[in-house]
PDB file of N, CA and C in Angstrom:
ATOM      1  N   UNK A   1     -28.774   8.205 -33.688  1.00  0.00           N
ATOM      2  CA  UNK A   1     -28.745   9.459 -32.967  1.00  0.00           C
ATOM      3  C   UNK A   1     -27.902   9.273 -31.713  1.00  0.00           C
ATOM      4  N   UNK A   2     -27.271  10.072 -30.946  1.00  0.00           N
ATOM      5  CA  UNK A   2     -26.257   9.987 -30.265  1.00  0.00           C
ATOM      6  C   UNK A   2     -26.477  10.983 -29.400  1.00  0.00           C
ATOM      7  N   UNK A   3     -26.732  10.602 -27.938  1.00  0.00           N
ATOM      8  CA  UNK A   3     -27.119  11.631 -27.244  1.00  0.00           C
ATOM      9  C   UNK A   3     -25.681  11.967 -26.464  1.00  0.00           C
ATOM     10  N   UNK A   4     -25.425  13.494 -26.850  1.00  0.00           N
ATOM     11  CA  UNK A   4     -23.791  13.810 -26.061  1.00  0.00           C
ATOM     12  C   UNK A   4     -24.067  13.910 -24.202  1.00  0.00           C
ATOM     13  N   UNK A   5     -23.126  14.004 -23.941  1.00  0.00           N
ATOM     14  CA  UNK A   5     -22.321  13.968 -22.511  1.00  0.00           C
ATOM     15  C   UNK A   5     -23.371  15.381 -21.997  1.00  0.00           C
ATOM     16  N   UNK A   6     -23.400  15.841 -20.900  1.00  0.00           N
ATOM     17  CA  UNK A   6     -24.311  17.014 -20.469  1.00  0.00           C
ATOM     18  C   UNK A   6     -23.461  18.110 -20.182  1.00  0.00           C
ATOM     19  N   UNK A   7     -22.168  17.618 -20.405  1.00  0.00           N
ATOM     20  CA  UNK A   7     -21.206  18.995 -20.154  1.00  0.00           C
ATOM     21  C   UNK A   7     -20.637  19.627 -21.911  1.00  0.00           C
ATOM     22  N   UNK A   8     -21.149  18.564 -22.908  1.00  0.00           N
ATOM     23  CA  UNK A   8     -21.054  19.399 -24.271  1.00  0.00           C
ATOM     24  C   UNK A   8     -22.379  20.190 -24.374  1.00  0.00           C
ATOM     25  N   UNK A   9     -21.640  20.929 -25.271  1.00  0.00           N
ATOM     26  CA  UNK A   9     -23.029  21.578 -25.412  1.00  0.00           C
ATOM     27  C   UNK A   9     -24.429  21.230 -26.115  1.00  0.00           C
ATOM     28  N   UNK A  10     -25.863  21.525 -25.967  1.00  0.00           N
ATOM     29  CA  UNK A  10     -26.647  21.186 -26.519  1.00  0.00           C
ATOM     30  C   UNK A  10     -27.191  21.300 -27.548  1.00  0.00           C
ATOM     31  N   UNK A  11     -26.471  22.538 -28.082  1.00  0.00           N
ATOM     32  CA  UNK A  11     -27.708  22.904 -29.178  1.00  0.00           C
ATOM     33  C   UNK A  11     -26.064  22.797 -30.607  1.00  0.00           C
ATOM     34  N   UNK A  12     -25.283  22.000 -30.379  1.00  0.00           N
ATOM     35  CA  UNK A  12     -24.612  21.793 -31.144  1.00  0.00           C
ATOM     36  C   UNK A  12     -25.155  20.595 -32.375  1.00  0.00           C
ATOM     37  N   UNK A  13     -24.829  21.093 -33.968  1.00  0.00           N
ATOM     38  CA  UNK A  13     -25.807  20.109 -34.804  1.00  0.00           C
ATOM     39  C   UNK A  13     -24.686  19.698 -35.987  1.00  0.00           C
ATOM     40  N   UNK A  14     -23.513  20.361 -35.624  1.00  0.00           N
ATOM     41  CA  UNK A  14     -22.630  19.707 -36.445  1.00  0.00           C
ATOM     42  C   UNK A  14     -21.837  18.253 -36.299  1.00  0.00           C
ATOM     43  N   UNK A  15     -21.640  17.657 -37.093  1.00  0.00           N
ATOM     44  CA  UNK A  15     -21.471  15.987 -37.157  1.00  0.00           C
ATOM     45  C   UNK A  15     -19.944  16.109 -36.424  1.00  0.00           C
ATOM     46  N   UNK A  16     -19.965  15.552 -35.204  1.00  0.00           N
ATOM     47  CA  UNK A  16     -18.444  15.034 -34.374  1.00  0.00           C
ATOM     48  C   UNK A  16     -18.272  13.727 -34.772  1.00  0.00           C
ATOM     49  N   UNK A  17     -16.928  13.336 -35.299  1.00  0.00           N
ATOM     50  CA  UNK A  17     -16.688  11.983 -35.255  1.00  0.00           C
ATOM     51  C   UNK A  17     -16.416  11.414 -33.550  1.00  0.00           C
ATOM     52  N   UNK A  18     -16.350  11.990 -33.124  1.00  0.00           N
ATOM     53  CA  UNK A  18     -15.392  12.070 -31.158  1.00  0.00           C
ATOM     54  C   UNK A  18     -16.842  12.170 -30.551  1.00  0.00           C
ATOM     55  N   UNK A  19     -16.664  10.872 -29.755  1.00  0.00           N
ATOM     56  CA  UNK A  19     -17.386  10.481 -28.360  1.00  0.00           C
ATOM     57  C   UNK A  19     -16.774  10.763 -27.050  1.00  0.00           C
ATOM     58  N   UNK A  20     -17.304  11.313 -26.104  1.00  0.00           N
ATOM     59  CA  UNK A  20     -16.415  11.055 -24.759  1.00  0.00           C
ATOM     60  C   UNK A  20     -17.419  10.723 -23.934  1.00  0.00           C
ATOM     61  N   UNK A  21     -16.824  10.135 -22.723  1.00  0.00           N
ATOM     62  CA  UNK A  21     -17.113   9.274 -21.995  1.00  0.00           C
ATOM     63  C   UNK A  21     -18.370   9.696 -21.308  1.00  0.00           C
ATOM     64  N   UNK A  22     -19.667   8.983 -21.273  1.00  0.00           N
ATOM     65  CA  UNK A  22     -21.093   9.098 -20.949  1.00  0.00           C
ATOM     66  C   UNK A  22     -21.798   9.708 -22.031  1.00  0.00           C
ATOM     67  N   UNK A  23     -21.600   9.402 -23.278  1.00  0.00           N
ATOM     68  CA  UNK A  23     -22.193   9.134 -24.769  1.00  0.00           C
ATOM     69  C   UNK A  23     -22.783   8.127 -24.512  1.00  0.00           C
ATOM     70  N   UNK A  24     -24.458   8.244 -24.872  1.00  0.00           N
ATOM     71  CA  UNK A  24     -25.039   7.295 -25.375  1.00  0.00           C
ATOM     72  C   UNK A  24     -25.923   7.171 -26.489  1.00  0.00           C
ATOM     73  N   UNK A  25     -25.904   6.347 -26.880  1.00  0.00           N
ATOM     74  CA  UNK A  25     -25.929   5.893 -28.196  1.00  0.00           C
ATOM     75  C   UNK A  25     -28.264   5.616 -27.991  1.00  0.00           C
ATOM     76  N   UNK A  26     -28.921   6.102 -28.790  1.00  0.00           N
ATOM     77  CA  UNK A  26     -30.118   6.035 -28.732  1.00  0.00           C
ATOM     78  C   UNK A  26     -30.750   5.749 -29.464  1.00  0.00           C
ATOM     79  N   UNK A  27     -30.566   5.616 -30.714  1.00  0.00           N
ATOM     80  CA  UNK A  27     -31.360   4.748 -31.687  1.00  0.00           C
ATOM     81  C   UNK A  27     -30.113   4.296 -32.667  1.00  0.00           C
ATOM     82  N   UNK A  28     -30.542   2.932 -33.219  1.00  0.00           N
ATOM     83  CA  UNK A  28     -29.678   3.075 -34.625  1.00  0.00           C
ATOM     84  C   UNK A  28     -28.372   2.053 -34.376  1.00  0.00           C
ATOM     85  N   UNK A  29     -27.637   1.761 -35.341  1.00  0.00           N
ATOM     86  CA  UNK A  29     -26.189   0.865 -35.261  1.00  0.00           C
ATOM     87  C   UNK A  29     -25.078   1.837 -35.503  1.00  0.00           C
ATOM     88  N   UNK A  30     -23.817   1.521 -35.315  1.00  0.00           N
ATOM     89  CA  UNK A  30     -22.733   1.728 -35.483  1.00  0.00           C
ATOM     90  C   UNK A  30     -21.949   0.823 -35.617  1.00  0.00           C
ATOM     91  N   UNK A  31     -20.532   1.039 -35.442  1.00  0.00           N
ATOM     92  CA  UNK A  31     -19.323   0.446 -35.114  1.00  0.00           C
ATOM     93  C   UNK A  31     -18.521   1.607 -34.698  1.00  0.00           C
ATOM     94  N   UNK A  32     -17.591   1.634 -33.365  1.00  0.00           N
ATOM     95  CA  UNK A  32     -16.694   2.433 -32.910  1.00  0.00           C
ATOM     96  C   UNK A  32     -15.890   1.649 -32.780  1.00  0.00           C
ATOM     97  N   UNK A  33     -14.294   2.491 -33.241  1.00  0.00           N
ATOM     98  CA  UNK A  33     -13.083   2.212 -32.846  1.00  0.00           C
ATOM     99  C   UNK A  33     -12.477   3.202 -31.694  1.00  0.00           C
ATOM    100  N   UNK A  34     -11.921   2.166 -29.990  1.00  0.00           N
ATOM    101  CA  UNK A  34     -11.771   2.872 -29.424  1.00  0.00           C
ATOM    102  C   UNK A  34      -9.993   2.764 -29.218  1.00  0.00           C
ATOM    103  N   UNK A  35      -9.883   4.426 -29.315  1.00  0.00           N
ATOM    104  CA  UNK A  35      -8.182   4.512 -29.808  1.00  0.00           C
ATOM    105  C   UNK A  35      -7.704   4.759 -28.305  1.00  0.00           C
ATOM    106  N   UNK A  36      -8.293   5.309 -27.102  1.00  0.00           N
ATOM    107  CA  UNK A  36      -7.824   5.770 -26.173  1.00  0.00           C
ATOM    108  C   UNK A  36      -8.536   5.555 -24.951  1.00  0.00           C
ATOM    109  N   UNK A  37      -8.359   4.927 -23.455  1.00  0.00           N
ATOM    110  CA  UNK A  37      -9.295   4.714 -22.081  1.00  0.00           C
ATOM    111  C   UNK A  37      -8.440   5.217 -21.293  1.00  0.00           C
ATOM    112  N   UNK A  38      -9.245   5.524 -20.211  1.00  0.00           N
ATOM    113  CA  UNK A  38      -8.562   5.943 -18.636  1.00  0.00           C
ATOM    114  C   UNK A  38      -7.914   7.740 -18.921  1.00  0.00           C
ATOM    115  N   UNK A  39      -6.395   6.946 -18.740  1.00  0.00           N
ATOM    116  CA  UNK A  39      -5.582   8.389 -18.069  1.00  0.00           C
ATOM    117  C   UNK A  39      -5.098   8.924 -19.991  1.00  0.00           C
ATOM    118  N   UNK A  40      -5.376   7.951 -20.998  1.00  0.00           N
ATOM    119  CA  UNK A  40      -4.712   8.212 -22.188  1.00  0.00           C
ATOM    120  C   UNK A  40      -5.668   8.960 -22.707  1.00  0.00           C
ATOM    121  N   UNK A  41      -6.944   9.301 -22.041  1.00  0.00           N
ATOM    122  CA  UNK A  41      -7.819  10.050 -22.877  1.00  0.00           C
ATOM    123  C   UNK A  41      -7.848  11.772 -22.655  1.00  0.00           C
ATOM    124  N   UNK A  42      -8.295  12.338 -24.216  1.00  0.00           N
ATOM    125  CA  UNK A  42      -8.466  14.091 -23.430  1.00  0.00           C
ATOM    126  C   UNK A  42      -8.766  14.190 -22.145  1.00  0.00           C
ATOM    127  N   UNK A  43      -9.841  13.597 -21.598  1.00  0.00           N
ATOM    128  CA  UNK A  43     -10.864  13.605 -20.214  1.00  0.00           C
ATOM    129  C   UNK A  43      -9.759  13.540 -19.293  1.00  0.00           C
ATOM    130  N   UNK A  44      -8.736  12.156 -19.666  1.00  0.00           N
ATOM    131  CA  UNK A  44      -8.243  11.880 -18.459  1.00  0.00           C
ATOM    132  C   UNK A  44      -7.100  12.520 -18.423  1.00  0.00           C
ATOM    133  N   UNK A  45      -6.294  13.357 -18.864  1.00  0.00           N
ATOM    134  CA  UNK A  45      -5.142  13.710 -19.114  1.00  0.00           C
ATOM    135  C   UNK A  45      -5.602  14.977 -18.289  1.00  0.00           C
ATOM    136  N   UNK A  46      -6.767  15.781 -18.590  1.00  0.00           N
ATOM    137  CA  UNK A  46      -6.902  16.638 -18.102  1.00  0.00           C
ATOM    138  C   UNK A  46      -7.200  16.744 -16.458  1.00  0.00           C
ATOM    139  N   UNK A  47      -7.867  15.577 -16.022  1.00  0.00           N
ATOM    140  CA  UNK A  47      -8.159  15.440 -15.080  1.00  0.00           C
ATOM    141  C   UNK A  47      -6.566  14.834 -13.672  1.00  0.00           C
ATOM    142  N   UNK A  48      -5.752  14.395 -14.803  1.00  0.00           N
ATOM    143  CA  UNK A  48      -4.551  14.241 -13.909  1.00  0.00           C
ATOM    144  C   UNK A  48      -3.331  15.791 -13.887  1.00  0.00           C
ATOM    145  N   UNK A  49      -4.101  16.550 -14.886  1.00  0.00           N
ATOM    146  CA  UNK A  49      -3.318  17.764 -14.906  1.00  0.00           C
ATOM    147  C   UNK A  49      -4.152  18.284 -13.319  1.00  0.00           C
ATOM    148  N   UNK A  50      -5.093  18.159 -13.026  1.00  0.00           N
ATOM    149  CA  UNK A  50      -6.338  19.251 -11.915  1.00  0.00           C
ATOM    150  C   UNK A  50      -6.135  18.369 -11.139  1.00  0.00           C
ATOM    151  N   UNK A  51      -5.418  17.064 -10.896  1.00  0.00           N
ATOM    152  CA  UNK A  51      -5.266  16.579  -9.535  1.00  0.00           C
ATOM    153  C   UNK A  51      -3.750  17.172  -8.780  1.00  0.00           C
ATOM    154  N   UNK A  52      -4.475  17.278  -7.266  1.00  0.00           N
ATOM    155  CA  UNK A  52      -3.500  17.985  -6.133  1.00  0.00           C
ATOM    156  C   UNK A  52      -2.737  17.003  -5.079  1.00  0.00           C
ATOM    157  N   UNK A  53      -1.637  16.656  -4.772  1.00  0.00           N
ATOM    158  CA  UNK A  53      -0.854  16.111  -3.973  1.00  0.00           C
ATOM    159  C   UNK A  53      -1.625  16.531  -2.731  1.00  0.00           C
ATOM    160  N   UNK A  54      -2.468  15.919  -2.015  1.00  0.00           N
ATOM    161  CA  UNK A  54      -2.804  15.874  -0.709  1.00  0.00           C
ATOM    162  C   UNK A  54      -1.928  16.642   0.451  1.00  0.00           C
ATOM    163  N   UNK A  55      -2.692  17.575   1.356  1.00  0.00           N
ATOM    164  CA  UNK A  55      -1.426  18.526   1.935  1.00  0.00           C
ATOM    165  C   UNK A  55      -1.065  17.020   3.600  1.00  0.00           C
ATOM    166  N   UNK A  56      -0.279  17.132   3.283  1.00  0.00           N
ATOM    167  CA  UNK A  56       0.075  16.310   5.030  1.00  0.00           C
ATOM    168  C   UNK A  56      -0.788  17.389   6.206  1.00  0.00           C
ATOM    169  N   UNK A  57      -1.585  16.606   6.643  1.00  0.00           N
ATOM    170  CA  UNK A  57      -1.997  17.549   8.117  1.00  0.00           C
ATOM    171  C   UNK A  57      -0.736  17.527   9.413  1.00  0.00           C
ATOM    172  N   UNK A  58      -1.216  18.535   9.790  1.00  0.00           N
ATOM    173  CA  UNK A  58      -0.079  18.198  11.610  1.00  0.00           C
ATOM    174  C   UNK A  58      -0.202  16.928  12.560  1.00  0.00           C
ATOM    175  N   UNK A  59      -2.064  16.412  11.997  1.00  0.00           N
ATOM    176  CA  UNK A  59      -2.479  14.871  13.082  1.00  0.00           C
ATOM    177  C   UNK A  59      -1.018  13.732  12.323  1.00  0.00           C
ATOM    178  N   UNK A  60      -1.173  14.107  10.616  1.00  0.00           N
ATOM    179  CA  UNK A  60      -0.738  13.295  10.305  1.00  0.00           C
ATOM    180  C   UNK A  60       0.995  13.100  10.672  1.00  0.00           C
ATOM    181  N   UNK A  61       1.365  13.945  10.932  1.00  0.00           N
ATOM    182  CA  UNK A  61       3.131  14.616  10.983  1.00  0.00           C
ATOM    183  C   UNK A  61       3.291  13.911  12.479  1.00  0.00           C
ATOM    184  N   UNK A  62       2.248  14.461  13.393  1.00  0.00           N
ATOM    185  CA  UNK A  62       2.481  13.247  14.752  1.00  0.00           C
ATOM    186  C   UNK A  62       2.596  11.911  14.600  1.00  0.00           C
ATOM    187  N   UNK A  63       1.444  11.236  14.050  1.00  0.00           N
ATOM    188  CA  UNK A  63       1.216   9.860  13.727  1.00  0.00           C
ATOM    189  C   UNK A  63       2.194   9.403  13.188  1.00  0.00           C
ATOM    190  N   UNK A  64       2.974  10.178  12.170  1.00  0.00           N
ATOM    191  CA  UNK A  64       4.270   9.530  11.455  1.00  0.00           C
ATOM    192  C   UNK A  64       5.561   9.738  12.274  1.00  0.00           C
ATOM    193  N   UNK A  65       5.229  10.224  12.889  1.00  0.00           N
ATOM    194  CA  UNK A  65       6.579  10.181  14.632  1.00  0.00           C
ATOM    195  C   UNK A  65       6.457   9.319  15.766  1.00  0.00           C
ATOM    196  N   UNK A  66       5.092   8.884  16.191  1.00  0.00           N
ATOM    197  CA  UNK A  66       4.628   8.244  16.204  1.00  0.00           C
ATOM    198  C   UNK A  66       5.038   6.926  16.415  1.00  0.00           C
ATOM    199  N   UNK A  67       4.844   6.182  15.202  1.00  0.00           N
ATOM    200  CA  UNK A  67       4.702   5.264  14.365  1.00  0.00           C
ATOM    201  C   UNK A  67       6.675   4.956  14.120  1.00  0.00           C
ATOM    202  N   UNK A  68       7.151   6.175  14.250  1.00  0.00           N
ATOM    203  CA  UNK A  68       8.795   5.551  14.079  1.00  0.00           C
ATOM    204  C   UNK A  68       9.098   5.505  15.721  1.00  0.00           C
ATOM    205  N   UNK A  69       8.998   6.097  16.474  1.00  0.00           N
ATOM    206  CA  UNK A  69       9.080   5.424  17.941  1.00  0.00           C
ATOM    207  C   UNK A  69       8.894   4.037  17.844  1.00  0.00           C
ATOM    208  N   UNK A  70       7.316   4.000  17.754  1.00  0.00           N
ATOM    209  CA  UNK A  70       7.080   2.337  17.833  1.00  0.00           C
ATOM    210  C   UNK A  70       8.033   1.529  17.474  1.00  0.00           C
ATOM    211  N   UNK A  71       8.240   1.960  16.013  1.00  0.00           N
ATOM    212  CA  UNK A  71       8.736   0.878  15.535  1.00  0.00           C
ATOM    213  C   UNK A  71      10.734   0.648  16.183  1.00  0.00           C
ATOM    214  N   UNK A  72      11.198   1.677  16.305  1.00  0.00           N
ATOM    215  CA  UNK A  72      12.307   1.656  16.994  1.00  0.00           C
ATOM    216  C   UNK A  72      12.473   1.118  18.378  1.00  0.00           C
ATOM    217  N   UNK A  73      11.352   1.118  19.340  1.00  0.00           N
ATOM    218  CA  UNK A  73      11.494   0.039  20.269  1.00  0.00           C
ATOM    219  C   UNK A  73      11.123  -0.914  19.691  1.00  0.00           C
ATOM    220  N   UNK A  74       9.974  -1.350  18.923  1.00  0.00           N
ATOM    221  CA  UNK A  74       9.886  -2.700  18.925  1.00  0.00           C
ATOM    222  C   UNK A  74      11.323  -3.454  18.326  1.00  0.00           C
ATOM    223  N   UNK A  75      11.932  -2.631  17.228  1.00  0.00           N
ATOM    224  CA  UNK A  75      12.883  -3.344  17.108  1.00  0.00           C
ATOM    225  C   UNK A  75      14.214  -3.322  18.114  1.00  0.00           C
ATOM    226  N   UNK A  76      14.057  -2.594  18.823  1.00  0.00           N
ATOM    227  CA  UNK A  76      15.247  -3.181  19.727  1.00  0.00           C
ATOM    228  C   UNK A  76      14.594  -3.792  20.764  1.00  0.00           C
ATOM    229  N   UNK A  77      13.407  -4.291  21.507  1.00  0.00           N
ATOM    230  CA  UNK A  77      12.863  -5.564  21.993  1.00  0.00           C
ATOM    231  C   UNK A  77      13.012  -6.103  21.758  1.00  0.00           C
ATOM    232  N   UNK A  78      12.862  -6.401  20.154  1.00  0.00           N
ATOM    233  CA  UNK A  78      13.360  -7.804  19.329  1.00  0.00           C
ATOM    234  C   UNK A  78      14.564  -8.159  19.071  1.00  0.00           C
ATOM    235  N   UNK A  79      15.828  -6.807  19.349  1.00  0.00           N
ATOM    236  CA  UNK A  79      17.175  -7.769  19.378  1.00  0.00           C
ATOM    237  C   UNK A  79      17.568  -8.233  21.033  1.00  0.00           C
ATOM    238  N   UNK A  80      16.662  -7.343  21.449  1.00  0.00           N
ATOM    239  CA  UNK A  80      17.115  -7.748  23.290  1.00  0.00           C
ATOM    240  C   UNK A  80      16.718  -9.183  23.476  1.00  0.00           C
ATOM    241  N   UNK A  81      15.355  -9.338  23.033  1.00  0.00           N
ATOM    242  CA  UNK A  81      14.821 -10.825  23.216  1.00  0.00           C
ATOM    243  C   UNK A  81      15.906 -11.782  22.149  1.00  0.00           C
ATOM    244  N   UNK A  82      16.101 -11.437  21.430  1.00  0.00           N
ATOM    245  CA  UNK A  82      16.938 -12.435  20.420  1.00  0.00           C
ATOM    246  C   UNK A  82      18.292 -12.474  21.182  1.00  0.00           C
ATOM    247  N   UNK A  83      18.935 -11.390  21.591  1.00  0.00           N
ATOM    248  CA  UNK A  83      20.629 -11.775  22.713  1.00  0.00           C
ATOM    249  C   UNK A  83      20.234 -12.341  23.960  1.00  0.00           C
ATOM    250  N   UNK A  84      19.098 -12.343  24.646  1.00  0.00           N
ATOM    251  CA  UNK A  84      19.059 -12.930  25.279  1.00  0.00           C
ATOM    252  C   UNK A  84      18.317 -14.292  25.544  1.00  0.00           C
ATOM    253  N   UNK A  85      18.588 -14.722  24.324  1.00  0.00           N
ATOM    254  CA  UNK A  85      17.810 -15.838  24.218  1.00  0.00           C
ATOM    255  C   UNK A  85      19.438 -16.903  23.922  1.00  0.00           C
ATOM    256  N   UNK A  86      19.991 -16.113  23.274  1.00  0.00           N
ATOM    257  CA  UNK A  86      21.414 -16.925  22.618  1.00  0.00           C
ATOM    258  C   UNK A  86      22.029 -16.987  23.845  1.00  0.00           C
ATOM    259  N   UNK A  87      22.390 -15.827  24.763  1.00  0.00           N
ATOM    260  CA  UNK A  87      23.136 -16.095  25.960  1.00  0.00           C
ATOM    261  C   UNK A  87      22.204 -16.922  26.917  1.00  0.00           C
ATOM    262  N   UNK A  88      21.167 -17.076  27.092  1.00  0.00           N
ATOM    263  CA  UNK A  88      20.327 -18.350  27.933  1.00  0.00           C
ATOM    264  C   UNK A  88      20.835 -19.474  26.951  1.00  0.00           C
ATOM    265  N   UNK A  89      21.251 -19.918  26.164  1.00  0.00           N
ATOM    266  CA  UNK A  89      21.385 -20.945  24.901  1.00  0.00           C
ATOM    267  C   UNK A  89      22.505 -21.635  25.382  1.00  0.00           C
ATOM    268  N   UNK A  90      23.518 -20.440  25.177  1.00  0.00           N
ATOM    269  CA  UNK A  90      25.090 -20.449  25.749  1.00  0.00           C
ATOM    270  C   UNK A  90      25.521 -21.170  26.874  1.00  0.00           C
ATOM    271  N   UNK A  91      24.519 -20.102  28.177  1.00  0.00           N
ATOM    272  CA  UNK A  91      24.856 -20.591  29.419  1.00  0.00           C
ATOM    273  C   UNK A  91      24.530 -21.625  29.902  1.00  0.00           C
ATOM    274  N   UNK A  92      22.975 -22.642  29.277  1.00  0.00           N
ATOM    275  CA  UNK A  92      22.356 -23.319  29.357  1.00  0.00           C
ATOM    276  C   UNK A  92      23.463 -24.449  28.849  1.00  0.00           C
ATOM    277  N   UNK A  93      23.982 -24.822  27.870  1.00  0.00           N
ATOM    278  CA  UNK A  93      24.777 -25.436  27.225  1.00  0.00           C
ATOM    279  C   UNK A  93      26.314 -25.272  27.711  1.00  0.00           C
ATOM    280  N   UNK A  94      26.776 -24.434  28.167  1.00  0.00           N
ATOM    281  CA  UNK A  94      27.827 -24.351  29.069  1.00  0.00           C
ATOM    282  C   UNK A  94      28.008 -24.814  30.474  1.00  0.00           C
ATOM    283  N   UNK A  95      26.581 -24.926  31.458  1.00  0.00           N
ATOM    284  CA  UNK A  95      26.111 -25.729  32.766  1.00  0.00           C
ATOM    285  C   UNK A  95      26.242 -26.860  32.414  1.00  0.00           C
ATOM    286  N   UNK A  96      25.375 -27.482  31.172  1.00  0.00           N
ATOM    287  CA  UNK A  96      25.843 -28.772  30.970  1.00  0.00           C
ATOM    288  C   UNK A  96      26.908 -29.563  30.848  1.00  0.00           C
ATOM    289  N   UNK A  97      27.463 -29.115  30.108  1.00  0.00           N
ATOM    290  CA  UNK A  97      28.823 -29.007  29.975  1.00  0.00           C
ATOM    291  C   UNK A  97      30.100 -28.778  30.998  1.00  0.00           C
ATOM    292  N   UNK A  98      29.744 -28.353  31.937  1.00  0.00           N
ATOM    293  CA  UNK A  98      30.984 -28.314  33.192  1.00  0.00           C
ATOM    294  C   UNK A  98      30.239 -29.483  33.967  1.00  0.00           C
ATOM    295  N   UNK A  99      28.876 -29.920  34.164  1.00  0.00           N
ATOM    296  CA  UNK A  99      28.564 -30.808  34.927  1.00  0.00           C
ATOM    297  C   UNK A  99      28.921 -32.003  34.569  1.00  0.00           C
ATOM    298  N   UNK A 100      28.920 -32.399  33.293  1.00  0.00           N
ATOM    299  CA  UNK A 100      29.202 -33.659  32.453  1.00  0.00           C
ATOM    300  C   UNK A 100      30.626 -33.660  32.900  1.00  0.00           C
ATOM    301  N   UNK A 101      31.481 -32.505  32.686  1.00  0.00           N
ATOM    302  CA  UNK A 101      33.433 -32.792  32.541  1.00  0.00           C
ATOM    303  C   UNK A 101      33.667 -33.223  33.988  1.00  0.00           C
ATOM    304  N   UNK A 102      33.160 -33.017  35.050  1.00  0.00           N
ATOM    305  CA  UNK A 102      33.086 -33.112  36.639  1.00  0.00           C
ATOM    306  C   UNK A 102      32.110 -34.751  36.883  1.00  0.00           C
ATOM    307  N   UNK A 103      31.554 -35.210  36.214  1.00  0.00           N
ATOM    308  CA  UNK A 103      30.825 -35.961  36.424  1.00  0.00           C
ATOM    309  C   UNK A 103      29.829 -35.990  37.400  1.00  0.00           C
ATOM    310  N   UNK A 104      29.187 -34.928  37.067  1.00  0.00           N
ATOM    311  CA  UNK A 104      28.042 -34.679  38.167  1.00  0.00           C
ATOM    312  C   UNK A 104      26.714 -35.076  37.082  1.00  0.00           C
ATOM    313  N   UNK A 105      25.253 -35.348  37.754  1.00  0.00           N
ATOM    314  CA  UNK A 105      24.534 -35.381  37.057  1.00  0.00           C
ATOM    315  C   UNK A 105      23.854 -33.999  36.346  1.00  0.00           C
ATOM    316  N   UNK A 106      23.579 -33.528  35.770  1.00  0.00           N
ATOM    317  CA  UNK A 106      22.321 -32.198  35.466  1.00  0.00           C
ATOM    318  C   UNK A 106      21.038 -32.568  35.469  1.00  0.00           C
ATOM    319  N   UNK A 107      20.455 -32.201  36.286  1.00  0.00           N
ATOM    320  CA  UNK A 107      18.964 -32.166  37.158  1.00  0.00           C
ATOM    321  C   UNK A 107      18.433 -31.000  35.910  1.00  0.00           C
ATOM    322  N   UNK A 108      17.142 -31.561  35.416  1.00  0.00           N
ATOM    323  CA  UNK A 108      16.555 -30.363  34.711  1.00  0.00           C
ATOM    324  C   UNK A 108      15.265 -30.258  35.069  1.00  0.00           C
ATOM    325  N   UNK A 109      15.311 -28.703  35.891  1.00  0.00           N
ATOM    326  CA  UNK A 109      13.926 -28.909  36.246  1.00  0.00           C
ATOM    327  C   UNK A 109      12.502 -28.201  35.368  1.00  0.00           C
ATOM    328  N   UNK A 110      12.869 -28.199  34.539  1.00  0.00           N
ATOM    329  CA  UNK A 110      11.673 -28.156  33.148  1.00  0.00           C
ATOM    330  C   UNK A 110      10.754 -28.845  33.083  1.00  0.00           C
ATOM    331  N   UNK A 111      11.179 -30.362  33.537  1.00  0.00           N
ATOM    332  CA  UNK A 111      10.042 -31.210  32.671  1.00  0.00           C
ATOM    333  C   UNK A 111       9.166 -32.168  34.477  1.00  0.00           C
TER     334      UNK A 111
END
């Protein structure tokens, strides 16, 4: 005996070969072959026909303006810090370098 889904109907007494999903099975054996799951089934086909593309809110339309500010300074922080890291590199390595050709010592006061 095969108790159907609660959205078929009940007082139906003719023999379905077709189960859908929250069939249960209540007395007795079988064997089922299952030909179709998920989005490949009647259930689910229908249910991706009745789904709606989410509307964008206005919070969300800020947040995504937002969010490209941010990210447009951060990335030009990150090339400012990166040129000026090469020209400290440069100049750093260029001091050395005129002090050595002059024969002066270079004092480093870092360490």
């Amino acid at each position: 005996m095969i108790r159907k889904h609660p959205l078929e109907s009940q007082g139906e007494d003719k023999v379905n070969p077709f189960m859908i999903s929250g069939s249960k099975v209540m007395e007795g054996t079988g064997l089922i072959l299952v030909c179709a799951v998920g989005v490949n089934t009647q259930q689910g086909k229908s249910k991706l026909m009745l789904q709606e593309e989410p509307e964008i809110t206005p919070l969300q339309l800020k947040l995504e303006s937002l969010v490209d500010s941010i990210s447009r300074i951060g990335k030009w922080a990150a090339y400012l810090t990166f040129g000026g890291m090469v020209i400290h590199l440069f100049v750093e390595k260029l001091v050395k370098g005129v002090i050595k050709r002059f024969g002066g010592m270079y004092i480093d006061f870092e360490s």
